[in-house]
Structures are given as structure tokens and as C-alpha cells.
N, C-alpha and C. Protein backbone atom coordinates (compact mmCIF):
# COMPACT_ATOMS: atom_id res chain seq x y z
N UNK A 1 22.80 -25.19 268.50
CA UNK A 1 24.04 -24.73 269.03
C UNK A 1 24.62 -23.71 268.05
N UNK A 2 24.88 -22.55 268.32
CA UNK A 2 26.00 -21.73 267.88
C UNK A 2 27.17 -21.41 268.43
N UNK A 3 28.42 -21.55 267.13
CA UNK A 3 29.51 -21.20 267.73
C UNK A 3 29.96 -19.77 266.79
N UNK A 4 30.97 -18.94 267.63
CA UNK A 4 31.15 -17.61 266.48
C UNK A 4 32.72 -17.88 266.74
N UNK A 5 33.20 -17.89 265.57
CA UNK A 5 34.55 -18.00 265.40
C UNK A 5 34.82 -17.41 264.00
N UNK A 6 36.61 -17.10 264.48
CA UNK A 6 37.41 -16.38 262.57
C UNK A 6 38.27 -17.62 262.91
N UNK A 7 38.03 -18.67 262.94
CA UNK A 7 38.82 -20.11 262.29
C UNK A 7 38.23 -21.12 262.48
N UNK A 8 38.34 -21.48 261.33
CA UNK A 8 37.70 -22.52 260.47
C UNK A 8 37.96 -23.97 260.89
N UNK A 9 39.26 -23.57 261.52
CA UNK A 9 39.64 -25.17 262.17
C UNK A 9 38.74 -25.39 263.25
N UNK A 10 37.87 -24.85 263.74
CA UNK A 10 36.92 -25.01 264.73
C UNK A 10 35.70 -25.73 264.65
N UNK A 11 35.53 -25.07 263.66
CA UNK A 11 34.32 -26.08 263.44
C UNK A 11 34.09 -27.31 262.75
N UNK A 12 33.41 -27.85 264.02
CA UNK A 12 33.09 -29.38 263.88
C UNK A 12 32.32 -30.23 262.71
N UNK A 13 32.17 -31.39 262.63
CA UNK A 13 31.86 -31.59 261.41
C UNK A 13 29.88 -31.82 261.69
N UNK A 14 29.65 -31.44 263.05
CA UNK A 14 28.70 -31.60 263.59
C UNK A 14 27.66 -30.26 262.87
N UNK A 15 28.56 -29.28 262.74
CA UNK A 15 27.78 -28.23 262.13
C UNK A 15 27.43 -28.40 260.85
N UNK A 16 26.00 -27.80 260.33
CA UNK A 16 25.87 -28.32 259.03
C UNK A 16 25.35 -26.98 257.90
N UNK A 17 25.55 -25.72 259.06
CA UNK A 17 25.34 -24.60 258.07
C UNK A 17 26.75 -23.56 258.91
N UNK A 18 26.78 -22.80 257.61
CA UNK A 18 27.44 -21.22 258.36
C UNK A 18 27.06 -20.06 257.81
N UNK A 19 27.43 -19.11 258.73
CA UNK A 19 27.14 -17.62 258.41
C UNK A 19 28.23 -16.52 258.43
N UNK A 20 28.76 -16.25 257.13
CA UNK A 20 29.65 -15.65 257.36
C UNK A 20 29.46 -14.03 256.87
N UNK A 21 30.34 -13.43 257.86
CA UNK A 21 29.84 -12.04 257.83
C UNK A 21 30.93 -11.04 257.68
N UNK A 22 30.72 -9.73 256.88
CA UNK A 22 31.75 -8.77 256.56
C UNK A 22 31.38 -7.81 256.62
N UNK A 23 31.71 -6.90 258.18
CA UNK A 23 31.66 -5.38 258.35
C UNK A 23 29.80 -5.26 258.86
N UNK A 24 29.44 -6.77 259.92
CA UNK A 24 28.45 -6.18 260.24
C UNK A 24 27.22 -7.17 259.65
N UNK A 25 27.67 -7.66 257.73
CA UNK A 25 26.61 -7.66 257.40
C UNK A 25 26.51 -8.92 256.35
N UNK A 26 25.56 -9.95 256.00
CA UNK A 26 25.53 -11.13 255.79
C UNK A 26 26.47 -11.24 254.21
N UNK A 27 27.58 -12.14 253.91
CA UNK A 27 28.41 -12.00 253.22
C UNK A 27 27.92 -13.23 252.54
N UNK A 28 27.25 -14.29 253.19
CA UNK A 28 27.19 -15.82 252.83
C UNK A 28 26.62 -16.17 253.66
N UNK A 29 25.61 -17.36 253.34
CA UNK A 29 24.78 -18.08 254.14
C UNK A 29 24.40 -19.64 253.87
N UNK A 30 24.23 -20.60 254.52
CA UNK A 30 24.01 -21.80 254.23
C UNK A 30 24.44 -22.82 254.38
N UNK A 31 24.48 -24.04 253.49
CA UNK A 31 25.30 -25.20 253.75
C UNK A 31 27.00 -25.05 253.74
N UNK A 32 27.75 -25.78 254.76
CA UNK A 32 28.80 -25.25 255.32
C UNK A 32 29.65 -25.64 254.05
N UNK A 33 29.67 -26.67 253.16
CA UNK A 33 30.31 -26.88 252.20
C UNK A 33 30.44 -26.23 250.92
N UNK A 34 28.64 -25.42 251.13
CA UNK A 34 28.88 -24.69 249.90
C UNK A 34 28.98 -23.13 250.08
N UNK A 35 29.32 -22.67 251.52
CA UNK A 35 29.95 -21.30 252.15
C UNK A 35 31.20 -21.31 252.67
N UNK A 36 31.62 -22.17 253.09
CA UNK A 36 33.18 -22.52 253.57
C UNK A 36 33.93 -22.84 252.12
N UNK A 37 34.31 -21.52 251.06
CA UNK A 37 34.98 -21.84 249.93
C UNK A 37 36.18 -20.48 249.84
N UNK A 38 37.38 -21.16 249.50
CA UNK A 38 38.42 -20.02 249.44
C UNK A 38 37.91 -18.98 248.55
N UNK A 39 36.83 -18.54 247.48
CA UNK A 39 36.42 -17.62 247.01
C UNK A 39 35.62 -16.57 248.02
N UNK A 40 34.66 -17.25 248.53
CA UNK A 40 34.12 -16.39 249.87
C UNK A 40 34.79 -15.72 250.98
N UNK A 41 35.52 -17.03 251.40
CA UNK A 41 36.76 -16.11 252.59
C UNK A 41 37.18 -15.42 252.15
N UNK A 42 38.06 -15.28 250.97
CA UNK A 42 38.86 -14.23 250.66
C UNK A 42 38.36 -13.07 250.24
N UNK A 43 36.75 -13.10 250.05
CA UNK A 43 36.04 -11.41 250.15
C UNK A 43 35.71 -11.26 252.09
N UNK A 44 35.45 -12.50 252.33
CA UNK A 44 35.01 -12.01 253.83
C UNK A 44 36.69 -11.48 254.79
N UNK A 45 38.09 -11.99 254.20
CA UNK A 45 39.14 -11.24 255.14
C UNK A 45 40.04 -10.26 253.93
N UNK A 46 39.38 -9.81 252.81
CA UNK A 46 40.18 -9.20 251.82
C UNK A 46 41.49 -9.72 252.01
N UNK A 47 41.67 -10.67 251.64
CA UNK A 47 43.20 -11.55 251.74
C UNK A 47 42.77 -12.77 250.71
N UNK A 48 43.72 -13.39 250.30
CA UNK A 48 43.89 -14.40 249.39
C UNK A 48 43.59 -15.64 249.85
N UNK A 49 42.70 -16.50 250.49
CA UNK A 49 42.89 -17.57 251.11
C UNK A 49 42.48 -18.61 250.48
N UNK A 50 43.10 -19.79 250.96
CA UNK A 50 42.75 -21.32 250.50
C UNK A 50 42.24 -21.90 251.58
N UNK A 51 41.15 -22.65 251.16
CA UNK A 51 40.76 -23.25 251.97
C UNK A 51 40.55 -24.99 251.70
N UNK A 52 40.73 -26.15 252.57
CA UNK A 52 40.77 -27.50 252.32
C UNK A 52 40.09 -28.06 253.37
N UNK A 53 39.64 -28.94 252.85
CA UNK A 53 38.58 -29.62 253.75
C UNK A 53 38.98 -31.02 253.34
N UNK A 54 38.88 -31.69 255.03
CA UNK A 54 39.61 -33.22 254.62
C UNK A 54 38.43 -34.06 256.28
N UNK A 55 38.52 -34.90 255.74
CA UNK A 55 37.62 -35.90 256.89
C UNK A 55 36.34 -35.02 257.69
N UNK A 56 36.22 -33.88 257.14
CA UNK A 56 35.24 -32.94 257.98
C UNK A 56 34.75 -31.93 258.48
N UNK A 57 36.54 -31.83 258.42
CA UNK A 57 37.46 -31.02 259.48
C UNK A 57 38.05 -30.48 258.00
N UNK A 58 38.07 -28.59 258.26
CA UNK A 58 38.29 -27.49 257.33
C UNK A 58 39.65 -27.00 258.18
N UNK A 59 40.60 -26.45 256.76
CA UNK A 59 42.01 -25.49 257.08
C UNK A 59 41.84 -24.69 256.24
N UNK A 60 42.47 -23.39 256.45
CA UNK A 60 42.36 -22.26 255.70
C UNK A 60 44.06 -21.70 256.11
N UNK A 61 44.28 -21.36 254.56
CA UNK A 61 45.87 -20.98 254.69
C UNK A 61 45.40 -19.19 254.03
N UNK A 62 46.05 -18.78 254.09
CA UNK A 62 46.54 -17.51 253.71
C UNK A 62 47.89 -17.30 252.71
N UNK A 63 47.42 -16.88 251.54
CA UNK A 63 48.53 -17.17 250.34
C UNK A 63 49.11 -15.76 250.22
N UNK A 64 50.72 -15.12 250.49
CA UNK A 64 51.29 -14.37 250.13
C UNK A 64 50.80 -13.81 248.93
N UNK A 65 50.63 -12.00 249.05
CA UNK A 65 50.67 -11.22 247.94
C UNK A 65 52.04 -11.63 247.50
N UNK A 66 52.06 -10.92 246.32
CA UNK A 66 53.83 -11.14 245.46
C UNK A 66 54.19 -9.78 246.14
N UNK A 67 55.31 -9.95 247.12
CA UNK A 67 56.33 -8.72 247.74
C UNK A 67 56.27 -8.74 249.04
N UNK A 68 55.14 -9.10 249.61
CA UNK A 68 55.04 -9.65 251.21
C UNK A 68 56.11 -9.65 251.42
N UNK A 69 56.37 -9.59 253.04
CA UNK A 69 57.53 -9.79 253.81
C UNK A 69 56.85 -10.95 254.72
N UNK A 70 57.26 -11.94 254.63
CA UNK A 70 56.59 -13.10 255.27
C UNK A 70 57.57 -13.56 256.51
């Protein structure tokens, strides 16, 4: 089964790899725990993100630059 999604809250804990991609082209590959990391996202959406993983099930926040208008 493949699913293609830009959120993380989607995927199930059923999945056991991902592929994440930037501008086309393979950014990260592999086990979902050790590619689903706020260092990776935040080159794959050039944004600052955190990411937490709890029972399975992944959240990804987005952390204000300093001056944002939030």
C-alpha cells in the first residue's frame, strides 16, 4: 500500500517505511522512525519543524522564525 501525503498525522502506524521528497527528488528514505525526524522535515519544507511521535501516531508543529507575524 502507498499513501502520498504533506502530513504526518496520516500516517498510520501500519506503515513501516517513508519517502520523503524535495523539488522532485529523493530527500530521505527508509525506516519511518529513522526519516520522520524534525531535522529532515525541516530541509524537506525549509521551515523549522518539530516533530513528536507518541503511541505510533506522528505530529509535526511548525516553530515561528523570531519576527513572524503569527
Amino acid at each position: 500500500m502507498i499513501l502520498a501525503t504533506h502530513h504526518v498525522e496520516e500516517i498510520v502506524p501500519a506503515f513501516t517505511h517513508v519517502l520523503v521528497l524535495k523539488g522532485g527528488r529523493v530527500l530521505a528514505a527508509g525506516e519511518k522512525g529513522k526519516v520522520l525526524t524534525s531535522r529532515i522535515l525541516s530541509k524537506a519544507f525549509a521551515a523549522v519543524i518539530r516533530v513528536r511521535q507518541q503511541r505510533g501516531r506522528y505530529e509535526l508543529s511548525v516553530v515561528p522564525r523570531a519576527g513572524a507575524v503569527v
